[in-house]
Structures are given as structure tokens and as C-alpha cells.
N, C-alpha and C. Protein backbone atom coordinates (compact mmCIF):
# COMPACT_ATOMS: atom_id res chain seq x y z
N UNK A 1 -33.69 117.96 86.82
CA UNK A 1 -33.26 117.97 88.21
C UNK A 1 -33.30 116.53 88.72
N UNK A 2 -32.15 116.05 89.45
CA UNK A 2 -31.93 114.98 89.81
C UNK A 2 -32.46 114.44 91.35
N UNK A 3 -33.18 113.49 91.46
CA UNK A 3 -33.28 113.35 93.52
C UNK A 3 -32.41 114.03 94.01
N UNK A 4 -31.10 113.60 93.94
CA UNK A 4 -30.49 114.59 95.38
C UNK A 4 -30.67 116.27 94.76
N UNK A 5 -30.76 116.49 94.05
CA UNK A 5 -30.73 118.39 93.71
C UNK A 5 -32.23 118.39 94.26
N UNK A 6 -33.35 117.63 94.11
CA UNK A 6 -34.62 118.12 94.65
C UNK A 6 -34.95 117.66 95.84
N UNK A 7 -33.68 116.64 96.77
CA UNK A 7 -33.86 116.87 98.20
C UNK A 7 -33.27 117.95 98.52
N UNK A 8 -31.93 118.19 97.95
CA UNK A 8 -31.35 119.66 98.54
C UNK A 8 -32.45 120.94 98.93
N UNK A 9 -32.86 121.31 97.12
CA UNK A 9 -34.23 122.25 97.33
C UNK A 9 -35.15 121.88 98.42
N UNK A 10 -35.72 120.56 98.52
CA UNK A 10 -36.79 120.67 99.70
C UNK A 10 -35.95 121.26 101.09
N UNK A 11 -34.93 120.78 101.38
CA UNK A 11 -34.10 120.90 102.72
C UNK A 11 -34.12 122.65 102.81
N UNK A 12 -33.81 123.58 101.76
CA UNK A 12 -33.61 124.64 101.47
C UNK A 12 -34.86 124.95 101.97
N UNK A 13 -36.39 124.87 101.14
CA UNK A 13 -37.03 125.24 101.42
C UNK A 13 -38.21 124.84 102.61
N UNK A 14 -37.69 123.92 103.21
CA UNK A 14 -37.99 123.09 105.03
C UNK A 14 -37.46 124.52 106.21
N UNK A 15 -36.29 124.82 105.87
CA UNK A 15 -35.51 125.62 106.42
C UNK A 15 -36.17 126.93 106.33
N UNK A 16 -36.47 127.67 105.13
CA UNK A 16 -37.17 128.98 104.96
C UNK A 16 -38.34 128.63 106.04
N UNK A 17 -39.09 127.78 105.67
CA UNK A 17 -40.74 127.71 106.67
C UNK A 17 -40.22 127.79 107.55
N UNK A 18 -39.44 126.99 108.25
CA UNK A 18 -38.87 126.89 109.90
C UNK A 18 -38.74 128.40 110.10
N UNK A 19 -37.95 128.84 109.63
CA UNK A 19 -37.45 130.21 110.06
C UNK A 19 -38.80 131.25 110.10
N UNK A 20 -39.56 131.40 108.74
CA UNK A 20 -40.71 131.90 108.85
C UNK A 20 -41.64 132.00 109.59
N UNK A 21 -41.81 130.69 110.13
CA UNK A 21 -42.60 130.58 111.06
C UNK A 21 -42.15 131.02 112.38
N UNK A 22 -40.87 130.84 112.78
CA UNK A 22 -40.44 131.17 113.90
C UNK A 22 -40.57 132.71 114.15
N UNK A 23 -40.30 133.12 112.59
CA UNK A 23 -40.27 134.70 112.66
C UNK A 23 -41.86 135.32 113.07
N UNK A 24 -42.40 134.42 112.76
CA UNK A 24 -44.15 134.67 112.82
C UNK A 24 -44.28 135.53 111.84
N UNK A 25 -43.85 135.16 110.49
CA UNK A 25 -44.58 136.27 109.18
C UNK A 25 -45.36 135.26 108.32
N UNK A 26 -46.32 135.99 107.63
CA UNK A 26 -47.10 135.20 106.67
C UNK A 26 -46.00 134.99 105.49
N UNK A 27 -46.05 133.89 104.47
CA UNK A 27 -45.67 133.94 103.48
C UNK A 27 -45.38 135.40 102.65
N UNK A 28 -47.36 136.09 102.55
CA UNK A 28 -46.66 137.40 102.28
C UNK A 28 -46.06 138.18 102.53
N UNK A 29 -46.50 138.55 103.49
CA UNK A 29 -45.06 139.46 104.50
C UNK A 29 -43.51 139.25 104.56
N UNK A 30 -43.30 137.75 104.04
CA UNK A 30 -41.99 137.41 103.96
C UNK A 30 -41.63 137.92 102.55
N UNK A 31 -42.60 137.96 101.90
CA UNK A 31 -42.33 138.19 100.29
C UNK A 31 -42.07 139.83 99.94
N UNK A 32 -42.58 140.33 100.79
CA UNK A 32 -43.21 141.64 100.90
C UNK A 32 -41.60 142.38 101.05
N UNK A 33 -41.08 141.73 102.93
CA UNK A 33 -40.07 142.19 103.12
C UNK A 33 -38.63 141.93 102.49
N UNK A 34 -39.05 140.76 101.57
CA UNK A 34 -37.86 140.28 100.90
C UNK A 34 -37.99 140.71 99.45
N UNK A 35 -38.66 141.40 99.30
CA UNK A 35 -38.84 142.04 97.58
C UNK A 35 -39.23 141.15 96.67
N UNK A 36 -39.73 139.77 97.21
CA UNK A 36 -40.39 138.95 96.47
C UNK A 36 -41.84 138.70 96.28
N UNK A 37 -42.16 137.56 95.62
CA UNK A 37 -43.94 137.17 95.51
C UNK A 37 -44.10 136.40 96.26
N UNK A 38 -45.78 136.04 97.04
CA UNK A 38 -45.80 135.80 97.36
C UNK A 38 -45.83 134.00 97.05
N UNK A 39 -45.72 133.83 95.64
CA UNK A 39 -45.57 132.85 94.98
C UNK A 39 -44.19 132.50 94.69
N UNK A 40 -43.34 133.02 94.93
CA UNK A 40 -41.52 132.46 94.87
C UNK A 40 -41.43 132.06 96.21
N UNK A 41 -42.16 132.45 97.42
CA UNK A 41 -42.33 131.64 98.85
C UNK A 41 -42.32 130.41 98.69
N UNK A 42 -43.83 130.64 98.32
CA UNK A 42 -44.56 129.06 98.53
C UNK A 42 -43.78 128.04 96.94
N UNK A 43 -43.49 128.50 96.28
CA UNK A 43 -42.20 127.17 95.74
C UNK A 43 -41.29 127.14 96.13
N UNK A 44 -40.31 127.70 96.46
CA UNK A 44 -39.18 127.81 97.67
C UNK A 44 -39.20 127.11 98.79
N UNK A 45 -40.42 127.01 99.53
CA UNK A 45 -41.00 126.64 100.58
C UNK A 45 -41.31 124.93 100.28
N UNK A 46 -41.89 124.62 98.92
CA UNK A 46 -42.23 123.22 98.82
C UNK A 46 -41.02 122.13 97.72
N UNK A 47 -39.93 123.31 97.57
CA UNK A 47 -39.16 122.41 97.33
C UNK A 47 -38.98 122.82 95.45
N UNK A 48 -39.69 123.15 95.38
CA UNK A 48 -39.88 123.36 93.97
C UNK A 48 -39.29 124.63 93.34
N UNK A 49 -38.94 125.22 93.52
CA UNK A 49 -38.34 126.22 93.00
C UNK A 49 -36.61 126.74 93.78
N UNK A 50 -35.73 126.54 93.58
CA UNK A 50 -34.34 127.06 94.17
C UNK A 50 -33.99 128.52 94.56
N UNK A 51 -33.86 128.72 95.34
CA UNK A 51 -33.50 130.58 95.39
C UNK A 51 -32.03 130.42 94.94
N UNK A 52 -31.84 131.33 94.12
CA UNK A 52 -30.40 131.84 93.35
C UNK A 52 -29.69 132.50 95.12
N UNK A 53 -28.46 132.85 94.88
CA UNK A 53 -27.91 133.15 96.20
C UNK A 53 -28.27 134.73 96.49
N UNK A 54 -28.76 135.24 95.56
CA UNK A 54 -29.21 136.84 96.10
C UNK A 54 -30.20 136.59 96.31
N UNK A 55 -31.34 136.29 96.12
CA UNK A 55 -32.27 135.53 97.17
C UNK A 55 -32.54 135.10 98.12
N UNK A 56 -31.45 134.16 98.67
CA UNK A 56 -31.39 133.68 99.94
C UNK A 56 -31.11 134.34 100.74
N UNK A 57 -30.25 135.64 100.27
CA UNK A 57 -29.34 136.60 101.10
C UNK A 57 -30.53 137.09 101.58
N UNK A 58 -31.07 137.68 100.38
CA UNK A 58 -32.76 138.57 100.89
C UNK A 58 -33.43 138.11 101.84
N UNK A 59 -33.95 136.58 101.81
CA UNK A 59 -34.49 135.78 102.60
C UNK A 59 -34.33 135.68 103.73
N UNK A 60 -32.56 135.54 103.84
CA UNK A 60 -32.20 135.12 105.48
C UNK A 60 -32.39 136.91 106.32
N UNK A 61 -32.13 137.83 105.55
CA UNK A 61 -32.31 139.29 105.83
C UNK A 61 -33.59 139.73 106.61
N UNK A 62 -34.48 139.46 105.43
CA UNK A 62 -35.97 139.39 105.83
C UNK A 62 -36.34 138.73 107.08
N UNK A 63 -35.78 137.23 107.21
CA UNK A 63 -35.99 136.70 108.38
C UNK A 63 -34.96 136.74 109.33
N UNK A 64 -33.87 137.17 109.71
CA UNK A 64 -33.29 137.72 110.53
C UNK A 64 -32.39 136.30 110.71
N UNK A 65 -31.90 136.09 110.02
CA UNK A 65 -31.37 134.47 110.17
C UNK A 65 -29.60 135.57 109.13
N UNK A 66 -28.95 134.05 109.48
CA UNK A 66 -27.83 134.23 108.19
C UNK A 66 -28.08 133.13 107.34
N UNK A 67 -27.53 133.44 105.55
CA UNK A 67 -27.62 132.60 104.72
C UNK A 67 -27.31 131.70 105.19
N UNK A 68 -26.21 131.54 105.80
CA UNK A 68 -25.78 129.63 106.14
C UNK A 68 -26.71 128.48 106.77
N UNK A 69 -27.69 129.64 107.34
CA UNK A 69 -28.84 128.87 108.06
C UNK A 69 -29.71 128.21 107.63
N UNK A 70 -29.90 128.88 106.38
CA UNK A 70 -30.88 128.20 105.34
C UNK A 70 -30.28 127.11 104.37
N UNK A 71 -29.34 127.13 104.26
CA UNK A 71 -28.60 126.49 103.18
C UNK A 71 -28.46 124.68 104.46
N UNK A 72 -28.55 123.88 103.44
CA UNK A 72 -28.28 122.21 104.14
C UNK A 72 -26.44 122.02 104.20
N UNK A 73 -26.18 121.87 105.48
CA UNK A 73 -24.66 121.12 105.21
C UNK A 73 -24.76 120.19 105.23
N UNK A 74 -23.20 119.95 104.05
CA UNK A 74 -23.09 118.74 103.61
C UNK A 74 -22.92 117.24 104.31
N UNK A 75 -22.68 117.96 106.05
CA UNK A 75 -22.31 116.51 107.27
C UNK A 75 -23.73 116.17 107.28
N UNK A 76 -25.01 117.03 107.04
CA UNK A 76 -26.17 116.30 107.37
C UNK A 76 -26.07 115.02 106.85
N UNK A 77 -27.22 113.97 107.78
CA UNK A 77 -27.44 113.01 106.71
C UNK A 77 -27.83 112.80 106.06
N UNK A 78 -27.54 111.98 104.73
CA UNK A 78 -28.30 111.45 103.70
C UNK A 78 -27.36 112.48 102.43
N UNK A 79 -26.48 113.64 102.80
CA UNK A 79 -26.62 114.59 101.69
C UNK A 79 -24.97 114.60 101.54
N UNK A 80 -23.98 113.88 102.68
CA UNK A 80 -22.73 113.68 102.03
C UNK A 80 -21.66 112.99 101.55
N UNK A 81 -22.63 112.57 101.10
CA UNK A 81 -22.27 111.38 99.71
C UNK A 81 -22.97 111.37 98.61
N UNK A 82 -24.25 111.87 98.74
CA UNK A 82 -25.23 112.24 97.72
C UNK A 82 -24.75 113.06 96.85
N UNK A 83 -24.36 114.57 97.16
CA UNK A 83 -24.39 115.40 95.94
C UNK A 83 -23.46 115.04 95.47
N UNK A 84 -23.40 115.89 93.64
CA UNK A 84 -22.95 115.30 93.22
C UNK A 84 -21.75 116.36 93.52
N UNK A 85 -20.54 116.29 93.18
CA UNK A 85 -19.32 117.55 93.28
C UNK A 85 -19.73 118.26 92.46
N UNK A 86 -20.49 119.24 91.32
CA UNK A 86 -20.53 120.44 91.56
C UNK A 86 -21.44 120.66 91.95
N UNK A 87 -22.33 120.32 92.59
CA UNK A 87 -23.04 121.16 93.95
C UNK A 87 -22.50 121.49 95.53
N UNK A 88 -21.73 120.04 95.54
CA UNK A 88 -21.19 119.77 96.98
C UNK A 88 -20.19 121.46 96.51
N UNK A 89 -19.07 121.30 95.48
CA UNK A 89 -18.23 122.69 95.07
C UNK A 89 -19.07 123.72 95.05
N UNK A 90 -20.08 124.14 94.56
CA UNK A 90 -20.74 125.59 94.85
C UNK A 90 -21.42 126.02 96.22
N UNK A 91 -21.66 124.75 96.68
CA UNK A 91 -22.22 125.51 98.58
C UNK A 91 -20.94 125.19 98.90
N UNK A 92 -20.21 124.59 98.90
CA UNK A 92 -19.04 124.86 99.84
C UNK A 92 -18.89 126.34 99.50
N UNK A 93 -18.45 126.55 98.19
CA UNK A 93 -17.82 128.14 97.64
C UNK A 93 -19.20 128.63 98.22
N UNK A 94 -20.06 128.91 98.28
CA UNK A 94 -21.11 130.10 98.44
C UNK A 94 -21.22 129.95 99.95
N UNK A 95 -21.01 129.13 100.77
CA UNK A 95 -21.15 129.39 102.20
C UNK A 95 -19.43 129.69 102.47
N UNK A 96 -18.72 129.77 102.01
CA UNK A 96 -17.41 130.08 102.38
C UNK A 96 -17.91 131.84 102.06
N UNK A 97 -18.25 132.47 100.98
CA UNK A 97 -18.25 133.41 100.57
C UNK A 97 -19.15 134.77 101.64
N UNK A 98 -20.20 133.44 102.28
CA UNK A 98 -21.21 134.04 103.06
C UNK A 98 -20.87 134.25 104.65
N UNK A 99 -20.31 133.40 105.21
CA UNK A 99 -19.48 133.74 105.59
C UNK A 99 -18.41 135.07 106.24
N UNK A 100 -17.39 134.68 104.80
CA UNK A 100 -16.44 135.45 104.85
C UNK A 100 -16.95 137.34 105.01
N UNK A 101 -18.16 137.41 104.06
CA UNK A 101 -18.96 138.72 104.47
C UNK A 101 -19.58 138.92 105.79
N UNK A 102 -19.96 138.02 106.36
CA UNK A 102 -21.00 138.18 107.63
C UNK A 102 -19.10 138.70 108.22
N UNK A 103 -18.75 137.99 108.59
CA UNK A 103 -17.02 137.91 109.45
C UNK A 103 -16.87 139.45 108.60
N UNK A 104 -17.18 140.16 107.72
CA UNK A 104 -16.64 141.56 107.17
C UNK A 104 -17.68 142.25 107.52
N UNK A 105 -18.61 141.89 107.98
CA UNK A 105 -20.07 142.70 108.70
C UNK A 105 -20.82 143.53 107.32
N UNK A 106 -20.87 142.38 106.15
CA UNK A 106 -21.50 142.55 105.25
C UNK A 106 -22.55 142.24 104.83
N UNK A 107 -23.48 141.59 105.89
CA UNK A 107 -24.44 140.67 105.60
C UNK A 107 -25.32 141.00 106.89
């Protein structure tokens, strides 16, 4: 994993805490309601571990957020010029996709 793929992850998992916390759930409880451990949190959470996109879905579910919320766009700074194109190409495609379901009231 390269710096910018393990700032992305931290940004990813900056975003889960934010939300968590806002939600006021413990780690476990987030894990609990998201069908996860309470140990895929807390690496998620510190950057260290990536949630696959059915994950995140779970995640943003659990916390009452939409995927896009959690995910970093690419206008932030520092991150668009950084990635490399196929990452910048798969969140574009996976927030287009996420999206396009929430807009189909699938999410």
C-alpha cells in the first residue's frame, strides 16, 4: 500500500468515527448493527484496514449516513492529484453506482 492509498484509508476511516460518534454508538454497537467485529471498526477507524464496498454500504446503514459520506472526494485537498487513476476510476465508478441506487431508493 502506497501513501496516498493509506491516506485515502485513514480519510475513510476519520469519516466512520465522525459519523459514529455523532451517531453516539460504541464501536461495538456499530459492529453489532453492521454485522461486523468489533475489531474491523477499530482498523477501519485507524486507517488500517479498507472496507470493501459492501461494507461501507453496511456501515453508512448502520450509521444512518449514505455511502458517499464516508467515502473522501476527490476535490478534497491533498487527494486530487494524488491518487493514482485506478483508484481516482473506482470511487468515481463506486460513488456513481451509490448514488445511482440511493436516486432508485436502494440504499
Amino acid at each position: 500500500m502506497d501513501d496516498v492509498e493509506r491516506a485515502f484509508n485513514a480519510e475513510i476511516g476519520r469519516r466512520v468515527r465522525v459519523a459514529r460518534v455523532k451517531a453516539k454508538l460504541t464501536q461495538e454497537l456499530l459492529a453489532r448493527k453492521a454485522g461486523l467485529t468489533r475489531g474491523s471498526i477499530t482498523n477501519m477507524e485507524s486507517g488500517a484496514q479498507a472496507p470493501p464496498p459492501y461494507r461501507l454500504v453496511r456501515l453508512a446503514s448502520a450509521l444512518g449516513v449514505k455511502p458517499a459520506d464516508l467515502l473522501p472526494t476527490l476535490q478534497e485537498p491533498g487527494h486530487e492529484d494524488e491518487l493514482p487513476d485506478y483508484l481516482a476510476d473506482t470511487v468515481a465508478s463506486w460513488t456513481s453506482a451509490v448514488e445511482q441506487r440511493a436516486h432508485d431508493g436502494q440504499v
